[in-house]
PDB file of N, CA and C in Angstrom:
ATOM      1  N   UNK A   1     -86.106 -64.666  -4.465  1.00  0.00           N
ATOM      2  CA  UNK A   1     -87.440 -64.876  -5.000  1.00  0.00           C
ATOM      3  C   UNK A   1     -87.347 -65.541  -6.369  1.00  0.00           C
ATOM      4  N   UNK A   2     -87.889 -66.442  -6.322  1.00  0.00           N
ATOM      5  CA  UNK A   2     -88.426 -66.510  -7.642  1.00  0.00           C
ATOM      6  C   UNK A   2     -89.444 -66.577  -8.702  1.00  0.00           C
ATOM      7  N   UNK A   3     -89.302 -66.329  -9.541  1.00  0.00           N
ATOM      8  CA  UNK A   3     -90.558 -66.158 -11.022  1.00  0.00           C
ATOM      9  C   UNK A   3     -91.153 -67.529 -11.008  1.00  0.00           C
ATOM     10  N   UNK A   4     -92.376 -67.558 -10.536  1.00  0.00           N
ATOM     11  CA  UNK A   4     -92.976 -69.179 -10.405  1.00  0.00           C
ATOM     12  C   UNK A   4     -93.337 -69.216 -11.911  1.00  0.00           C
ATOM     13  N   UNK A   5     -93.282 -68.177 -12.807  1.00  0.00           N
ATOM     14  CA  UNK A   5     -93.273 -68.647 -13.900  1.00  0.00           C
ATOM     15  C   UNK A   5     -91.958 -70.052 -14.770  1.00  0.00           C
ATOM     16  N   UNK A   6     -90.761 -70.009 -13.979  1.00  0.00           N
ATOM     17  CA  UNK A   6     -89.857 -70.070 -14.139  1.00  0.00           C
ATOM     18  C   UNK A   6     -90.430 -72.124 -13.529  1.00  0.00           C
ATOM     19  N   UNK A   7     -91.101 -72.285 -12.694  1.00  0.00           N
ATOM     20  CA  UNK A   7     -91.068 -73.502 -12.547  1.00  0.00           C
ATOM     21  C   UNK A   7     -92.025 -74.318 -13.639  1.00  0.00           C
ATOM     22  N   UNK A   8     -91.794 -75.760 -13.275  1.00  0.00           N
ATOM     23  CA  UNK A   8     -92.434 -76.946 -14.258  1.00  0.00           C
ATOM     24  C   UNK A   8     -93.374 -77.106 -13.161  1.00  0.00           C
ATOM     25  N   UNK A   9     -94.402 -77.292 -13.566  1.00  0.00           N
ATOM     26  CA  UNK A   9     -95.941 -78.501 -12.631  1.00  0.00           C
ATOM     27  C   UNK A   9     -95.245 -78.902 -11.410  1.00  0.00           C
ATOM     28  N   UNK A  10     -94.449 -80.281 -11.931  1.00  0.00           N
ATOM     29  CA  UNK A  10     -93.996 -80.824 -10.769  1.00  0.00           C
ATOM     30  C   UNK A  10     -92.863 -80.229 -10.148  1.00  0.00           C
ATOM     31  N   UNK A  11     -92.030 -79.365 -10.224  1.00  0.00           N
ATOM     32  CA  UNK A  11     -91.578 -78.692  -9.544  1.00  0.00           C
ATOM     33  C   UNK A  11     -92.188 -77.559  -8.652  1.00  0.00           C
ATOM     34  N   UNK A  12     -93.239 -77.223  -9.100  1.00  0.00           N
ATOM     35  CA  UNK A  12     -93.766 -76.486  -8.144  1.00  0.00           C
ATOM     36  C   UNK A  12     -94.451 -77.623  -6.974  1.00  0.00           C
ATOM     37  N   UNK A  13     -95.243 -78.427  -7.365  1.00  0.00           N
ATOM     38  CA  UNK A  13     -95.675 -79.147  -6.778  1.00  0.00           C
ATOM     39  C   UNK A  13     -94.799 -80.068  -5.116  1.00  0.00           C
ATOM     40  N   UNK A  14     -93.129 -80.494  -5.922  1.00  0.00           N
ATOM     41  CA  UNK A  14     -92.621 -80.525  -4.560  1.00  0.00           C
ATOM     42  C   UNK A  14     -92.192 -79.218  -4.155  1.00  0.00           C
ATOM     43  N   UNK A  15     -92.178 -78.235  -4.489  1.00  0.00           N
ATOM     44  CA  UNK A  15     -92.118 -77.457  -3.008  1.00  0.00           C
ATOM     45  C   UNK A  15     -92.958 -76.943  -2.393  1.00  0.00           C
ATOM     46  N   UNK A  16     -94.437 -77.048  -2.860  1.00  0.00           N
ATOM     47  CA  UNK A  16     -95.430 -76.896  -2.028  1.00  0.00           C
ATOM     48  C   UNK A  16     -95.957 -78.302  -0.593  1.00  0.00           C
ATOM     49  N   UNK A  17     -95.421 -79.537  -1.448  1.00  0.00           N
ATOM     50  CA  UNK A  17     -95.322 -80.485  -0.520  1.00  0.00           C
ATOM     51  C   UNK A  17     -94.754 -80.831   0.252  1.00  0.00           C
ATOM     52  N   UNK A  18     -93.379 -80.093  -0.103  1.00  0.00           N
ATOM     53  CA  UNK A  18     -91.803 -79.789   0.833  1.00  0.00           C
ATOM     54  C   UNK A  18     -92.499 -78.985   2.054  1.00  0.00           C
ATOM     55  N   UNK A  19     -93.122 -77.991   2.048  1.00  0.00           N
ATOM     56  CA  UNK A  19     -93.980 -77.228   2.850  1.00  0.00           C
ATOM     57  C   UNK A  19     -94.929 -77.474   3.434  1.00  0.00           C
ATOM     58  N   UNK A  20     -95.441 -78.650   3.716  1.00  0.00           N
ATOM     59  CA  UNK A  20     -96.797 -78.901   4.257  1.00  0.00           C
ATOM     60  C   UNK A  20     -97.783 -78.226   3.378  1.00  0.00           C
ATOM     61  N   UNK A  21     -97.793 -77.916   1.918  1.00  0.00           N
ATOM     62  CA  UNK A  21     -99.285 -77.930   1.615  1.00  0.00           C
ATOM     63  C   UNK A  21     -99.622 -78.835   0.955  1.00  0.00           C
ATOM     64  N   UNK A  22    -100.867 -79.253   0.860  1.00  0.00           N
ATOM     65  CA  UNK A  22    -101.581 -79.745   0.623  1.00  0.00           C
ATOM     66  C   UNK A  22    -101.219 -79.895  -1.740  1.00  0.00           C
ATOM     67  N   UNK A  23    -101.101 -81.343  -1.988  1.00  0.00           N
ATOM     68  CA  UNK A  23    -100.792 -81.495  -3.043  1.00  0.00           C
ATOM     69  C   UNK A  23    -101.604 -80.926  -4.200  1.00  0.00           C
ATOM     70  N   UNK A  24    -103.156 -80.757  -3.981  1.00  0.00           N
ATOM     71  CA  UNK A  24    -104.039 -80.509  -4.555  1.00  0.00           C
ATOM     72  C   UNK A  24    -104.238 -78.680  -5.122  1.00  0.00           C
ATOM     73  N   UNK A  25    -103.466 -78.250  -3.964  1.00  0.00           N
ATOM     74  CA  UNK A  25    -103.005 -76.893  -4.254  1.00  0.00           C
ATOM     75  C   UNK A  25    -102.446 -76.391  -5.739  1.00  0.00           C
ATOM     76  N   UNK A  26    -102.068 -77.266  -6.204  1.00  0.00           N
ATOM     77  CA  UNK A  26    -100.982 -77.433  -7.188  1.00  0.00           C
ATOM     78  C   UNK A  26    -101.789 -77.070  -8.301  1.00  0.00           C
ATOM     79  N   UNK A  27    -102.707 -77.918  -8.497  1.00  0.00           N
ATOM     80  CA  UNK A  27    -103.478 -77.622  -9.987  1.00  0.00           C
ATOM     81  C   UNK A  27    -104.940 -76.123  -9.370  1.00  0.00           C
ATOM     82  N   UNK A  28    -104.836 -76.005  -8.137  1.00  0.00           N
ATOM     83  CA  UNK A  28    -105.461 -74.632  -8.274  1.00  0.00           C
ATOM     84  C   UNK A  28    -104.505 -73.439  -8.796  1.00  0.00           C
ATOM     85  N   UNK A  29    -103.200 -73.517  -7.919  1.00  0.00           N
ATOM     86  CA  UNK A  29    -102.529 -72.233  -8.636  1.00  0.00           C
ATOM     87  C   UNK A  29    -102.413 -72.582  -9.751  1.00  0.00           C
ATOM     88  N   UNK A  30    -101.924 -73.452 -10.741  1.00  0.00           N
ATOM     89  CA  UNK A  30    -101.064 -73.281 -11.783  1.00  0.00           C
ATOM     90  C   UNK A  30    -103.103 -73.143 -12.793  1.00  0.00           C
ATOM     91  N   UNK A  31    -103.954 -73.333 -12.452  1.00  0.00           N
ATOM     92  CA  UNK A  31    -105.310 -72.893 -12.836  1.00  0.00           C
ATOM     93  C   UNK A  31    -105.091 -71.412 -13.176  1.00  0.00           C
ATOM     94  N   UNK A  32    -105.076 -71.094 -12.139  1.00  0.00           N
ATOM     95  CA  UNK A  32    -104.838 -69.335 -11.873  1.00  0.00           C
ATOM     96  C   UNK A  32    -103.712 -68.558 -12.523  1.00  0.00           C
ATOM     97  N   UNK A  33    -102.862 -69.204 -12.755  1.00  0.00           N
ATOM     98  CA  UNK A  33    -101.621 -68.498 -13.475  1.00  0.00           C
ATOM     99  C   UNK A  33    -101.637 -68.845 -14.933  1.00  0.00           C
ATOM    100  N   UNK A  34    -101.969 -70.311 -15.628  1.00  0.00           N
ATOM    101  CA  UNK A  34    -102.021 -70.200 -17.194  1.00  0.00           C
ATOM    102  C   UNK A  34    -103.921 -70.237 -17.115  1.00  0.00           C
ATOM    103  N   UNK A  35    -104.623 -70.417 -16.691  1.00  0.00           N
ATOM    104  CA  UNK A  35    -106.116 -69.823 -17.492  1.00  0.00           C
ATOM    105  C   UNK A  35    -106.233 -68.603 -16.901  1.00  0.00           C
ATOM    106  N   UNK A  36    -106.599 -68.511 -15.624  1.00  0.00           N
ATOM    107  CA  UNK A  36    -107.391 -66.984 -15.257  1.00  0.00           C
ATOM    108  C   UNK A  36    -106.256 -65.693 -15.740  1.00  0.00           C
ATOM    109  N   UNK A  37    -104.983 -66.200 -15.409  1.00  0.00           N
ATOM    110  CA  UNK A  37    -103.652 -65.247 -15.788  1.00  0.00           C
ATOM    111  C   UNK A  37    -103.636 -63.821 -14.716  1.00  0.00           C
ATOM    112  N   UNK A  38    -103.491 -64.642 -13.465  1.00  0.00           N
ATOM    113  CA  UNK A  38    -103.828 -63.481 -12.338  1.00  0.00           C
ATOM    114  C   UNK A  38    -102.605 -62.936 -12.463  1.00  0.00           C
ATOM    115  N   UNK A  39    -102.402 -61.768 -11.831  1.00  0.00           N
ATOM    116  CA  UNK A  39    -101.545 -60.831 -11.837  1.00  0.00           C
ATOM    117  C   UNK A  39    -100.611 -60.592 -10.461  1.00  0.00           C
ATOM    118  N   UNK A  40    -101.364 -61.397  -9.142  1.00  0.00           N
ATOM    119  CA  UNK A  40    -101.350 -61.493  -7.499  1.00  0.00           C
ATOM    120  C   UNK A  40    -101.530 -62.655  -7.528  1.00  0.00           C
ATOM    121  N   UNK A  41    -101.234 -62.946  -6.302  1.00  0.00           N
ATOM    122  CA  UNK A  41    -101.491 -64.291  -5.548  1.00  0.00           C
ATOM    123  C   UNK A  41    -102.418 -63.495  -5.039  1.00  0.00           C
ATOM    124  N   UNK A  42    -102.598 -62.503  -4.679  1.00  0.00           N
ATOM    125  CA  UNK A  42    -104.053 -62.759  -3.431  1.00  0.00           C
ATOM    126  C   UNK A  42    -105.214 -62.465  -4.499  1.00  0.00           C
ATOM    127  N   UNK A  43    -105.517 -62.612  -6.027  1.00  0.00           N
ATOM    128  CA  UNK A  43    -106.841 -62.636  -7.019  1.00  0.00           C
ATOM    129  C   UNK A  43    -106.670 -64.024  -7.157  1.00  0.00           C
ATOM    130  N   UNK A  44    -106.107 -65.438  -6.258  1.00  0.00           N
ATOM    131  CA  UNK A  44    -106.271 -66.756  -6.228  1.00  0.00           C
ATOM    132  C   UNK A  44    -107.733 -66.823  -5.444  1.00  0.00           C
ATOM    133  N   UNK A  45    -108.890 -66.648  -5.378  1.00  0.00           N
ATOM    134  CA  UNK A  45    -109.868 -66.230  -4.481  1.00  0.00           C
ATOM    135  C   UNK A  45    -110.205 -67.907  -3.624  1.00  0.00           C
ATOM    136  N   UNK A  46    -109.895 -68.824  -4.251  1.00  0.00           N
ATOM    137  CA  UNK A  46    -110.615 -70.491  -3.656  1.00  0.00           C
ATOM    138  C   UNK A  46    -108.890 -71.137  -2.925  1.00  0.00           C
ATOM    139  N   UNK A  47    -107.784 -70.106  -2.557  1.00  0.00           N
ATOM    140  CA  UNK A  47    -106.517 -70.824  -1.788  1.00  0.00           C
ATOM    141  C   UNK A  47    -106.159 -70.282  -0.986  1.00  0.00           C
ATOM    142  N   UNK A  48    -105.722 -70.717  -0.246  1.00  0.00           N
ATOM    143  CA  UNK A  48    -106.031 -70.814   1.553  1.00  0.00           C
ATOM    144  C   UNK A  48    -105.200 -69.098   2.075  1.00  0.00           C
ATOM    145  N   UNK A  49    -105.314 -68.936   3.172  1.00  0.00           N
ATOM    146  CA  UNK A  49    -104.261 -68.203   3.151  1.00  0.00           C
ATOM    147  C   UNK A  49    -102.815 -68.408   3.783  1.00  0.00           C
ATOM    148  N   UNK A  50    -102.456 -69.315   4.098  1.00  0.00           N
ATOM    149  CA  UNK A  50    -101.104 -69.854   4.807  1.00  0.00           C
ATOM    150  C   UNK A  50    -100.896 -70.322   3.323  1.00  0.00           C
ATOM    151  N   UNK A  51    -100.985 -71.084   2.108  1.00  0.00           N
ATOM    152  CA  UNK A  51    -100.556 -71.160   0.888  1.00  0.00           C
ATOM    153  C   UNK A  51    -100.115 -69.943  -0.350  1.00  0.00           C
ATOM    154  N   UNK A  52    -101.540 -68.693   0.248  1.00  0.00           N
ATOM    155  CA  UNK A  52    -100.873 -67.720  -0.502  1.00  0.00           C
ATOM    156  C   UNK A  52     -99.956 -67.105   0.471  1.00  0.00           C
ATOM    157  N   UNK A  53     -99.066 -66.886   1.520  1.00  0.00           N
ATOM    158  CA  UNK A  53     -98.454 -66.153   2.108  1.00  0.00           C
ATOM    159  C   UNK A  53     -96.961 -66.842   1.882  1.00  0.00           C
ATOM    160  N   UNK A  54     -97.036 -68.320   1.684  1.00  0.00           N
ATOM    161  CA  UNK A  54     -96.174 -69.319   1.108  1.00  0.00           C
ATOM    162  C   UNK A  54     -95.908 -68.473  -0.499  1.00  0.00           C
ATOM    163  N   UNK A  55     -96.741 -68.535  -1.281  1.00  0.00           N
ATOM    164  CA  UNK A  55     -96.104 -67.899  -2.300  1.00  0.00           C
ATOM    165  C   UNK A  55     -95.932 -66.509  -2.494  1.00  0.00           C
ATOM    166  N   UNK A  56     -96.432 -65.797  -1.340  1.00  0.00           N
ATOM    167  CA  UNK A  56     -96.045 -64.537  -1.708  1.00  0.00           C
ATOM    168  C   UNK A  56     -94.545 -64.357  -1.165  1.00  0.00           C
ATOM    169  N   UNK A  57     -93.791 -65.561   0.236  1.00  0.00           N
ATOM    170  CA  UNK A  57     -93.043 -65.259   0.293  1.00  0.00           C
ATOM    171  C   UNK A  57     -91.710 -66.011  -0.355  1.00  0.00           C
ATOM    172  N   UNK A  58     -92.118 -66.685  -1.598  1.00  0.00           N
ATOM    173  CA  UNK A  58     -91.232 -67.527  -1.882  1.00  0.00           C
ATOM    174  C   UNK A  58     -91.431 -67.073  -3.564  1.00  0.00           C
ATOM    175  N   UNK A  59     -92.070 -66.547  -4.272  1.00  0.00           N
ATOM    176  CA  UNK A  59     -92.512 -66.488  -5.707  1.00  0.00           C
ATOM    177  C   UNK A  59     -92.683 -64.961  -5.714  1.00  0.00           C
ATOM    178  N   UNK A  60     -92.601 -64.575  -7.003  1.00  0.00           N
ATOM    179  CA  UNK A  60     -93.207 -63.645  -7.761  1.00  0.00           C
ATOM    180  C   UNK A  60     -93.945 -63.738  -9.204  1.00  0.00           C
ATOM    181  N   UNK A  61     -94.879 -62.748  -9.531  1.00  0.00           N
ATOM    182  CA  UNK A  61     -95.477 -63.217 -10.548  1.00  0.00           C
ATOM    183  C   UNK A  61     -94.806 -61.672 -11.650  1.00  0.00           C
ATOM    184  N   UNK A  62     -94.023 -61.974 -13.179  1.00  0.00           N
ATOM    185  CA  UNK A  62     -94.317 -61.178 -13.505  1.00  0.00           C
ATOM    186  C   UNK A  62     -94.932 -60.185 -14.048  1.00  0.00           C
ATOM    187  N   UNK A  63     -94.523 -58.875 -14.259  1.00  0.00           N
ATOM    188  CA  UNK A  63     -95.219 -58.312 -15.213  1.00  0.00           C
ATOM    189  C   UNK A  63     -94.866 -58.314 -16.154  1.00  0.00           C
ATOM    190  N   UNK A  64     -95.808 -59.084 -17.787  1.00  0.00           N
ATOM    191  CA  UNK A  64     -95.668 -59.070 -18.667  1.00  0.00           C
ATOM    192  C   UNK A  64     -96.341 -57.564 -19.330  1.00  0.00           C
ATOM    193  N   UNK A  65     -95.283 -58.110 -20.914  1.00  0.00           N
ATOM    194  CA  UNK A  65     -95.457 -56.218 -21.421  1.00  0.00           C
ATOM    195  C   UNK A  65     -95.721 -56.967 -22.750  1.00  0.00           C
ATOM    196  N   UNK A  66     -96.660 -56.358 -23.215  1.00  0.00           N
ATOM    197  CA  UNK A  66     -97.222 -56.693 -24.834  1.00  0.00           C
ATOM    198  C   UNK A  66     -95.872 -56.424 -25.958  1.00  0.00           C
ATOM    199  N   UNK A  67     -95.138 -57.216 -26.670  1.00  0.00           N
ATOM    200  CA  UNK A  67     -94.115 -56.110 -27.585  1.00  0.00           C
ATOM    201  C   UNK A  67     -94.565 -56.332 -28.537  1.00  0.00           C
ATOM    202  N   UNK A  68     -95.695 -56.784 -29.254  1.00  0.00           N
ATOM    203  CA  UNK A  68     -96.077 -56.821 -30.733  1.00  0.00           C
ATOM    204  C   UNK A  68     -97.344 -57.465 -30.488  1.00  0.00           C
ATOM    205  N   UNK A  69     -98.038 -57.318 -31.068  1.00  0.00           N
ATOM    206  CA  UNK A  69     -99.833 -57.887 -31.071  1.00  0.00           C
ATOM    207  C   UNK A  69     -99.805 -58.187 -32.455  1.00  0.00           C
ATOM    208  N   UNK A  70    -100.138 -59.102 -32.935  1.00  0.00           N
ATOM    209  CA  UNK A  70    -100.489 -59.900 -34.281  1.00  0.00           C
ATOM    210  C   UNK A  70    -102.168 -59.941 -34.578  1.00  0.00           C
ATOM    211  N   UNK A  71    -102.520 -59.335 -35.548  1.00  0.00           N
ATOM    212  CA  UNK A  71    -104.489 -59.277 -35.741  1.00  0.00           C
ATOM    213  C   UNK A  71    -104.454 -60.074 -36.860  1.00  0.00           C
ATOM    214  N   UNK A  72    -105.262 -61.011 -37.043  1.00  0.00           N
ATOM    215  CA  UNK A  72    -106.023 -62.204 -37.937  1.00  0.00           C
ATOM    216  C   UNK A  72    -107.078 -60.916 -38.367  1.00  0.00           C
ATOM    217  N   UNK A  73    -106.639 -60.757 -40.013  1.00  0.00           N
ATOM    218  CA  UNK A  73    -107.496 -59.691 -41.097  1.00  0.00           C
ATOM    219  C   UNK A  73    -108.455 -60.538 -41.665  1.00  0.00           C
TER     220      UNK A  73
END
């Protein structure tokens, strides 16, 4: 498995195209992972499900852990 955090744009991109999906896929997940900051592939709510079953069986997402929070006084 790997941390799809761990890929670049276009690396994710050919192996979703390596796969028969659809290229456009590309800027929905990586939508979902740096803005919405889902936690699952299946809180992707607008991607297909043969694409999320593709990344559930090829990716993981991790869990990040807060180690310091910085506040603007």
């Amino acid at each position: 498995m790997i941390n799809i955090y761990d890929l670049e744009k276009r690396e994710l991109e050919k192996k979703l195209t390596n796969n028969q999906i659809p290229k456009f896929r590309v800027n929905q997940i990586w939508d979902w992972l740096y803005s919405k900051l889902v936690h699952d592939f299946s809180e992707m709510k607008n991607v297909d499900a043969k694409t999320l079953k593709f990344l559930g069986d090829n990716f993981y997402i991790p869990n990040f852990e807060i180690i310091k929070r910085q506040v603007d006084t």
